[in-house]
C-alpha atoms as a PDB file:
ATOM      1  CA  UNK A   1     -26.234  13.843  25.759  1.00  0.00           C
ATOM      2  CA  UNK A   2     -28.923  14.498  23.130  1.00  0.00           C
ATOM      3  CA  UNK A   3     -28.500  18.000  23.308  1.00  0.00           C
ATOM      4  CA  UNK A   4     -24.658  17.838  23.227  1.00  0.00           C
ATOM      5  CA  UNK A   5     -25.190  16.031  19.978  1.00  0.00           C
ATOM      6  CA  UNK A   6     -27.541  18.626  18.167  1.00  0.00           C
ATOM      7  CA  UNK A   7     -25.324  21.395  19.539  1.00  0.00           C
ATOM      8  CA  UNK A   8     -22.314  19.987  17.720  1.00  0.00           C
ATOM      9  CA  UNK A   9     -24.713  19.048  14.757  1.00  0.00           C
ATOM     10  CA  UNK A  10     -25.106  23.138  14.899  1.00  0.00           C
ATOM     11  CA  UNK A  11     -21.058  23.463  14.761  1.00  0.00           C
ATOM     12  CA  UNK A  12     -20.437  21.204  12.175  1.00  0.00           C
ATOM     13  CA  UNK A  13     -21.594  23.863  10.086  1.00  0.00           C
ATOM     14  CA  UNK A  14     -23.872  26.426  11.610  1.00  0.00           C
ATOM     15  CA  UNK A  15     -26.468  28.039   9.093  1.00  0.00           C
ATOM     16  CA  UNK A  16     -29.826  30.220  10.201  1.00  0.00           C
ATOM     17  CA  UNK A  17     -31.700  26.937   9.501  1.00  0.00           C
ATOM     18  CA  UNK A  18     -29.585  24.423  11.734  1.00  0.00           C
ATOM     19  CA  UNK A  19     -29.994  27.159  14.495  1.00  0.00           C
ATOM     20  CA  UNK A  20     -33.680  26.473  14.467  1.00  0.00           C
ATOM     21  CA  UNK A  21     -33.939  22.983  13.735  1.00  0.00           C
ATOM     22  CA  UNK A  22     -31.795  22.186  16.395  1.00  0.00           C
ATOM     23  CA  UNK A  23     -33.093  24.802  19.172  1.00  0.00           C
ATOM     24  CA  UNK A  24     -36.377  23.269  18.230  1.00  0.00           C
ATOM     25  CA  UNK A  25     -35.003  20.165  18.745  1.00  0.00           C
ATOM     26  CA  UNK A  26     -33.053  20.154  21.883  1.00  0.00           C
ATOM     27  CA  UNK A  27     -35.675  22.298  23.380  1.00  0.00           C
ATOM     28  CA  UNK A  28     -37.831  19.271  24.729  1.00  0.00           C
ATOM     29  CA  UNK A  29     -34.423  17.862  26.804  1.00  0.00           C
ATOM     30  CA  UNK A  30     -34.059  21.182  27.689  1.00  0.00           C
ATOM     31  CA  UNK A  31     -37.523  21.539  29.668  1.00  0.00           C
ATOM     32  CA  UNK A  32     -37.663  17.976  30.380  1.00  0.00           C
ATOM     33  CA  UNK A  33     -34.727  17.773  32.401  1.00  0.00           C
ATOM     34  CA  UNK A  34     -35.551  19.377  35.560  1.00  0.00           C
ATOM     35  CA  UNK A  35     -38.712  17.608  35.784  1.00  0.00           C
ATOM     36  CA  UNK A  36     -36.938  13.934  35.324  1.00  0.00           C
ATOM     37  CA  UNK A  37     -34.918  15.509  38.401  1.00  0.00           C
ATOM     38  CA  UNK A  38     -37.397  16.369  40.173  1.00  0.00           C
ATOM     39  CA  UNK A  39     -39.116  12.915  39.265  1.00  0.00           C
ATOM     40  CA  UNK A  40     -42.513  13.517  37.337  1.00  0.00           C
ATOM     41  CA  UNK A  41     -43.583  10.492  35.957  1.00  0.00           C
ATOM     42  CA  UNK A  42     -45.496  11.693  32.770  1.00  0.00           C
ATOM     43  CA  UNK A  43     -42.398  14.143  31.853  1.00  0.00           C
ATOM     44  CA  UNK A  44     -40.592  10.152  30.709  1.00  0.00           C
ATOM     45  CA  UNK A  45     -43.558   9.760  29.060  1.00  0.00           C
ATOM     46  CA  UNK A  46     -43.777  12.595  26.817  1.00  0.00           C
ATOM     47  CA  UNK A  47     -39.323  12.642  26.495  1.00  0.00           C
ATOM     48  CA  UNK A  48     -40.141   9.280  24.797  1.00  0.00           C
ATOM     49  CA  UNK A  49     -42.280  11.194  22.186  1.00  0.00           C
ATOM     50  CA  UNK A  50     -39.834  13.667  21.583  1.00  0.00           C
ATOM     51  CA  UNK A  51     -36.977  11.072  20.463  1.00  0.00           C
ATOM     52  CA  UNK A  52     -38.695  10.796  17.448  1.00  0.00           C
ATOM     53  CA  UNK A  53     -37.073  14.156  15.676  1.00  0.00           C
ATOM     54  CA  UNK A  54     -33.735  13.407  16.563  1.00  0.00           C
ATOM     55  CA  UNK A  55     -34.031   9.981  15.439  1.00  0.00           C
ATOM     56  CA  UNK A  56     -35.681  11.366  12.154  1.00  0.00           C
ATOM     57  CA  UNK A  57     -32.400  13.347  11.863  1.00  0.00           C
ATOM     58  CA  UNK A  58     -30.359  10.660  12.731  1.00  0.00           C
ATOM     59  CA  UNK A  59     -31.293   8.466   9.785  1.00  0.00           C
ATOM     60  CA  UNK A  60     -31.672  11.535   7.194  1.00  0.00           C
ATOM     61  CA  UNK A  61     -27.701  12.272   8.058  1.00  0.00           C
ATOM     62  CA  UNK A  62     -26.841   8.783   7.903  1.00  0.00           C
ATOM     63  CA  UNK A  63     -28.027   7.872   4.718  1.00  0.00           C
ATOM     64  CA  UNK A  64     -27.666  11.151   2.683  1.00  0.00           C
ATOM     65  CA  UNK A  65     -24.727  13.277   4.414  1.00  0.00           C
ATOM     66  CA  UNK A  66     -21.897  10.504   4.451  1.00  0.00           C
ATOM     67  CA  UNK A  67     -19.191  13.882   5.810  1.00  0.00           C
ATOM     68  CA  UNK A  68     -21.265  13.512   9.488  1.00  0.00           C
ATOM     69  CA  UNK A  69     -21.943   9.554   9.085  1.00  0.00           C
ATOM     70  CA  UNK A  70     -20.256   8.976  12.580  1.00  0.00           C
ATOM     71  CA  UNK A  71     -21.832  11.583  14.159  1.00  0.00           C
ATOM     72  CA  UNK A  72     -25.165  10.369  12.829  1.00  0.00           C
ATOM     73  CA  UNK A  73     -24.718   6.775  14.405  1.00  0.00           C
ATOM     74  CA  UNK A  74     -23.409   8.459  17.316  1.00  0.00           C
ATOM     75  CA  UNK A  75     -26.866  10.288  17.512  1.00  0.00           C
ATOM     76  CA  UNK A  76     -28.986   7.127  16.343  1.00  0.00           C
ATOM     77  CA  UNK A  77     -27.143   4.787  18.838  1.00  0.00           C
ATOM     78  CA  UNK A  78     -27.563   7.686  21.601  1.00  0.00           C
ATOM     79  CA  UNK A  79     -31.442   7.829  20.763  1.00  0.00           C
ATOM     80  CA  UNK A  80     -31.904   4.099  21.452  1.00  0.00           C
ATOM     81  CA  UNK A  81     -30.034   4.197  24.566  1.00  0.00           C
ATOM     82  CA  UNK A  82     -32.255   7.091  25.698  1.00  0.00           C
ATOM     83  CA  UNK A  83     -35.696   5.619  24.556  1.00  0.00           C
ATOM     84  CA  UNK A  84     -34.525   2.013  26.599  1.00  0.00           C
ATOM     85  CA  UNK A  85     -33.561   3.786  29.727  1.00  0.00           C
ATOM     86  CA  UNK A  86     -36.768   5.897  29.122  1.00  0.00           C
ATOM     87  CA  UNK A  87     -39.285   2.823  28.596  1.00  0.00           C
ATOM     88  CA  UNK A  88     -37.367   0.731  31.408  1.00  0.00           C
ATOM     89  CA  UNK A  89     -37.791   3.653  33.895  1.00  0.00           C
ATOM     90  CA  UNK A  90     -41.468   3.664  33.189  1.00  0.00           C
ATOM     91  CA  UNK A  91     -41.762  -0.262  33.505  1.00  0.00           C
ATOM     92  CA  UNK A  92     -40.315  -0.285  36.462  1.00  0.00           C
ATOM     93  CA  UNK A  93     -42.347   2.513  38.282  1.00  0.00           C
ATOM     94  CA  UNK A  94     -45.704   1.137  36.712  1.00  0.00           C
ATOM     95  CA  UNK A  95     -48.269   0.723  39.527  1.00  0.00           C
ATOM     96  CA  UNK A  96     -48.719  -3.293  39.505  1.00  0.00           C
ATOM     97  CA  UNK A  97     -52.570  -2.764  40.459  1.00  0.00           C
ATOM     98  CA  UNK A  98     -54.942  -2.604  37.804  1.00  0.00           C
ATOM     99  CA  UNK A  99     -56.509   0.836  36.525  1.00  0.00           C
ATOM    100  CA  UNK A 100     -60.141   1.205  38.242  1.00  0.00           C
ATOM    101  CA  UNK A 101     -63.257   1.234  36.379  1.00  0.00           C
ATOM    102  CA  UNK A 102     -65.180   4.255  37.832  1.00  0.00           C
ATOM    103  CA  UNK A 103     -67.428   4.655  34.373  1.00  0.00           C
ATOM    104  CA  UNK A 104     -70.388   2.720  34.397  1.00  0.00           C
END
């Protein structure tokens, strides 16, 4: 969905620099999904990491460009849903035993 919403953040009103802000952004979804489907752990690790640009954007639009206000709440409401199912997937698929201390 994140990637939906940067692509029509593109359309809104595409310029050279919205092309490449928002190919850099959706590019982490864009590599990340196949290995979520696959199911590699660390790959909901690092997705978590990369909410923080589009989040960024989020709250620049919504504050300073009122014209794409819903579409900026859209995105910032989208990002939190993301990062919860994100953190809960990782909670849940913790191991419950404790890391080993192999150092001495």
């Amino acid at each position: 969905m994140l990637a939906w919403l940067i692509a029509i953040w593109i359309l809104i009103a595409p310029t050279t620099m919205r092309i490449v802000v928002g190919t850099i952004l959706a590019l982490p979804f864009a590599l990340g999904a196949p290995l979520i489907y696959i199911g590699h752990r660390r790959s909901y690790a690092w997705l978590t990491l990369a909410l923080a640009a589009p989040l960024a954007l989020g709250l620049t639009e919504a504050v300073a460009n009122g014209a794409v206000r819903g579409w900026a709440v859209t995105l910032l409401l989208d990002v939190l849903a993301t990062f919860l199912l994100l953190v809960g997937y990782l909670r849940a698929t913790r191991s419950s035993s404790p890391p080993s201390r192999t150092a001495p």
